[in-house]
Protein backbone atom coordinates (compact mmCIF):
# COMPACT_ATOMS: atom_id res chain seq x y z
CA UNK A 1 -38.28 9.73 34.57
CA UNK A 2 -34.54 10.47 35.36
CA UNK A 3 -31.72 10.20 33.05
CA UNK A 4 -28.09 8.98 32.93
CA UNK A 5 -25.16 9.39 30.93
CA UNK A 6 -22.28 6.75 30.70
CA UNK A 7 -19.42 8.02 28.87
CA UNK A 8 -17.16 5.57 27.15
CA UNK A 9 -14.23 7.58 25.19
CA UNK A 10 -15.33 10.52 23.87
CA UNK A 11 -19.14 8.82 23.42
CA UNK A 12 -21.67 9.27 25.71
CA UNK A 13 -24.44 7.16 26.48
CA UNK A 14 -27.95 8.26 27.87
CA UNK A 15 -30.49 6.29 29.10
CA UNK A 16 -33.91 7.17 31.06
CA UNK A 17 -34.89 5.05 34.28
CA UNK A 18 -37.89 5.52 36.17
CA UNK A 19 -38.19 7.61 39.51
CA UNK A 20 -39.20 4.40 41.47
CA UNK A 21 -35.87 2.59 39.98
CA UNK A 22 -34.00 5.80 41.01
CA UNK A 23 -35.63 6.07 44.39
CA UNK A 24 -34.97 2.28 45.64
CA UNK A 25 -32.49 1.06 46.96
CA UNK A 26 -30.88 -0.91 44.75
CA UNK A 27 -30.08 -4.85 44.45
CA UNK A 28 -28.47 -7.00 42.07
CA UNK A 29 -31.57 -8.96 41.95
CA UNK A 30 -34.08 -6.33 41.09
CA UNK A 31 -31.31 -4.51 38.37
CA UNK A 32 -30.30 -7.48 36.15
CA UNK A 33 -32.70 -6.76 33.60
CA UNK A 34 -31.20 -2.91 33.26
CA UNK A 35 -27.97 -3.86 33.68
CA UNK A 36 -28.40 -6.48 30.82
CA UNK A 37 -29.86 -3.62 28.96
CA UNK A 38 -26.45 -1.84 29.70
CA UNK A 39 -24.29 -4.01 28.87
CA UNK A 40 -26.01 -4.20 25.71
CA UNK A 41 -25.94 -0.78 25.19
CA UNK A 42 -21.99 -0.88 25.57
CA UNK A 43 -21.01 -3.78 23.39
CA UNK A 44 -23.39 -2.16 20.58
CA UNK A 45 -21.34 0.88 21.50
CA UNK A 46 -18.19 -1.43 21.40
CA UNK A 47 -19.02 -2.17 17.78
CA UNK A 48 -20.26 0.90 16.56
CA UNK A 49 -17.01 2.72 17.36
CA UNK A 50 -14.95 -0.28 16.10
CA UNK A 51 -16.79 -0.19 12.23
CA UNK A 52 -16.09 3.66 12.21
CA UNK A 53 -12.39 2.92 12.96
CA UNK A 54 -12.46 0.72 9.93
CA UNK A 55 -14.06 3.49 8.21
CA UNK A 56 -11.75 5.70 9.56
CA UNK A 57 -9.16 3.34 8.37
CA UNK A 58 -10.22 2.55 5.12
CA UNK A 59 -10.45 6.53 4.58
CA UNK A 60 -7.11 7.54 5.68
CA UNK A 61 -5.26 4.30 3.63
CA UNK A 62 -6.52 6.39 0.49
CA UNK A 63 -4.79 9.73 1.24
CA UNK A 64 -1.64 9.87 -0.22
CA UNK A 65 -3.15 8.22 -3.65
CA UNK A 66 -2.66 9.71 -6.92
CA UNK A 67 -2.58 8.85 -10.72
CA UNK A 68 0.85 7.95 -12.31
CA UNK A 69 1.29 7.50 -15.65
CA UNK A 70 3.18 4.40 -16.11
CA UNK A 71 2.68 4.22 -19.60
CA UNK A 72 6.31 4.21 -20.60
CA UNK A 73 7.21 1.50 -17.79
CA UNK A 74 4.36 -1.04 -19.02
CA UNK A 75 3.32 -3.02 -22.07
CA UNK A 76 1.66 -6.23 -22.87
CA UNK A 77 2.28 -9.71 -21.77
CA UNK A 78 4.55 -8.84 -19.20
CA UNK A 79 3.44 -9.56 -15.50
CA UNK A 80 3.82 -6.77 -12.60
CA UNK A 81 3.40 -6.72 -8.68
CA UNK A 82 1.83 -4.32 -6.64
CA UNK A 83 3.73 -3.51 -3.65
CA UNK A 84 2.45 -0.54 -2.65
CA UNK A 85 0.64 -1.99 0.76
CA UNK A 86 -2.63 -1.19 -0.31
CA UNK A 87 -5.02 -1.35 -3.70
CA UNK A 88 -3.94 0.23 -6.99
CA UNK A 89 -6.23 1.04 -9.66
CA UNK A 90 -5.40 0.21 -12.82
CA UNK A 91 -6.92 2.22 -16.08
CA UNK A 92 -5.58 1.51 -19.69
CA UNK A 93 -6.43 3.17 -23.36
CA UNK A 94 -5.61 1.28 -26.39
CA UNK A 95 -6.70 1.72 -30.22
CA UNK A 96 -6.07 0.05 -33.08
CA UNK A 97 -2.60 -0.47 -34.76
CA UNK A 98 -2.10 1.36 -37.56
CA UNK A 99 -3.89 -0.39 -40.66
CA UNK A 100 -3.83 -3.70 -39.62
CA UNK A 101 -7.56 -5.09 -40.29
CA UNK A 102 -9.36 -7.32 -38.10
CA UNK A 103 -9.71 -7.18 -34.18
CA UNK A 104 -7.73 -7.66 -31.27
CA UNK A 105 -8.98 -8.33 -27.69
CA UNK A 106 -6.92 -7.17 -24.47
CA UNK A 107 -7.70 -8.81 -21.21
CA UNK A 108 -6.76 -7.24 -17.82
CA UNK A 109 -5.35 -10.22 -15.81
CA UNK A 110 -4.61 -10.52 -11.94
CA UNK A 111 -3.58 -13.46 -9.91
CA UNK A 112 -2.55 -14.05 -6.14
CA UNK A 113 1.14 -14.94 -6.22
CA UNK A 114 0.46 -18.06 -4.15
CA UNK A 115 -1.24 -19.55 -6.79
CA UNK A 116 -0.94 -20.26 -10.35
CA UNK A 117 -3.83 -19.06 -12.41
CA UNK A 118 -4.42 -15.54 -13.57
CA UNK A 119 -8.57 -14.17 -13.78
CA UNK A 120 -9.60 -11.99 -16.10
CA UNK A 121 -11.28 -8.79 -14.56
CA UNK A 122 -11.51 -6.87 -17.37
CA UNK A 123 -11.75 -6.53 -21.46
CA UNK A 124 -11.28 -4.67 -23.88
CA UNK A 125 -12.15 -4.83 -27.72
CA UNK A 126 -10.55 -2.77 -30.98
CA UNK A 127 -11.53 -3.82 -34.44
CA UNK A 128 -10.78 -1.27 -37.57
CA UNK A 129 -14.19 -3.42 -39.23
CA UNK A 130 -16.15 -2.45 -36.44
CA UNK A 131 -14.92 0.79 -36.12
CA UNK A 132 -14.15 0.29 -32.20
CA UNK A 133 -10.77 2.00 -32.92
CA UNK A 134 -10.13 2.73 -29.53
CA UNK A 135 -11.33 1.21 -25.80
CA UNK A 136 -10.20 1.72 -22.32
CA UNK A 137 -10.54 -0.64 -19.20
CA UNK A 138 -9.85 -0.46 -15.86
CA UNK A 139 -9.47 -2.95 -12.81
CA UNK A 140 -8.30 -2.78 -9.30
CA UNK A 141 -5.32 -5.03 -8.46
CA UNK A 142 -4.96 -5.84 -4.57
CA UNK A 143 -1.71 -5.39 -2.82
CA UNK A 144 0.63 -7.81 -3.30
CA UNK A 145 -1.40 -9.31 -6.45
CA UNK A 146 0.49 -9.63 -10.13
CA UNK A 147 -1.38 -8.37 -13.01
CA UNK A 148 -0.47 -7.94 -16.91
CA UNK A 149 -2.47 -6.83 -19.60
CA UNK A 150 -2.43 -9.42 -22.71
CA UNK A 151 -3.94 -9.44 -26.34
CA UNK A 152 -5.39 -12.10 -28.50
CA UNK A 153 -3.51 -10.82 -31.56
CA UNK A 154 -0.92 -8.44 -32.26
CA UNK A 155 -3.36 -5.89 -33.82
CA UNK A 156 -4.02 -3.18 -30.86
CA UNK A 157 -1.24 -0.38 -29.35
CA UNK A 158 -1.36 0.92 -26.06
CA UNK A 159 -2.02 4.34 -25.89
CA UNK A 160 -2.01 5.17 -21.93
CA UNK A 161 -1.64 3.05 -19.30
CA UNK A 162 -2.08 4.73 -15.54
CA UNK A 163 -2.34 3.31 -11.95
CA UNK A 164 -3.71 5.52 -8.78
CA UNK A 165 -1.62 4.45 -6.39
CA UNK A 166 0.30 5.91 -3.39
């Protein structure tokens, strides 16, 4: 057996042919099967380097990210855009009100801005009865995306509200 290398880039193939494939003289006729194989071998190469650029990508989008407290810039009901040009992560802490009684849920909302209804992605629950005096949730909101955090009563207080973000 004999071996080749093919280098594409900074990659470098290597494949094993036999001695009587080596010592022939070759012909398009009696190669097409290993230069099928080859070109194979290169478009699997083709794609392999292509999903670690996306990796690579994906990676190096995430940087230059860091947690902001926002807390005095944000409160419920009241929609916001991320326009960052990438993902944010959102992560809020809320507790109870003072001594209101009863229970208050808070719902994490996003929405595309091309359309016109919000999902839910996350909840959180505070009740004094249930002693669940305090909760936290946390969502990711895509670039470009709105998001608000609302409440189902006026019973629960935000304590923190932070986004990582670059």
């Amino acid at each position: 057996m004999k071996k080749a290398l093919i280098f594409c880039g900074a990659v470098a193939l290597s494949f094993q042919f036999s001695s009587a494939f080596a010592d022939s003289r070759p012909s398009v006729g009696g190669n097409a099967a290993a230069i099928a194989d080859l070109q194979d071998a290169v478009e699997a190469l083709q794609i392999t380097v292509e999903n670690q650029q996306d990796i690579l990508d994906a990676v190096a989008s995430n940087i230059n990210r860091a947690w902001t407290n926002v807390s005095s810039a944000r409160t419920f009901s009241v929609q916001y855009q991320n326009t960052t040009g990438g993902d944010i992560v959102v992560a809020v802490r809320v507790n109870q009100n003072g001594g209101s009684e009863g229970q208050d849920t808070l719902t994490m909302q996003v929405r595309d801005p091309l359309t016109s209804s919000w999902v839910s992605v996350a909840h959180a629950k505070v009740s004094r009865r249930f002693n669940e005096q305090a909760d936290s949730l946390m969502a990711i909101v895509p670039d470009g995306y709105l998001y608000r955090l609302v409440r189902s009563q006026n019973r629960a207080k935000l304590i923190s509200w932070a986004e990582l973000r670059s």
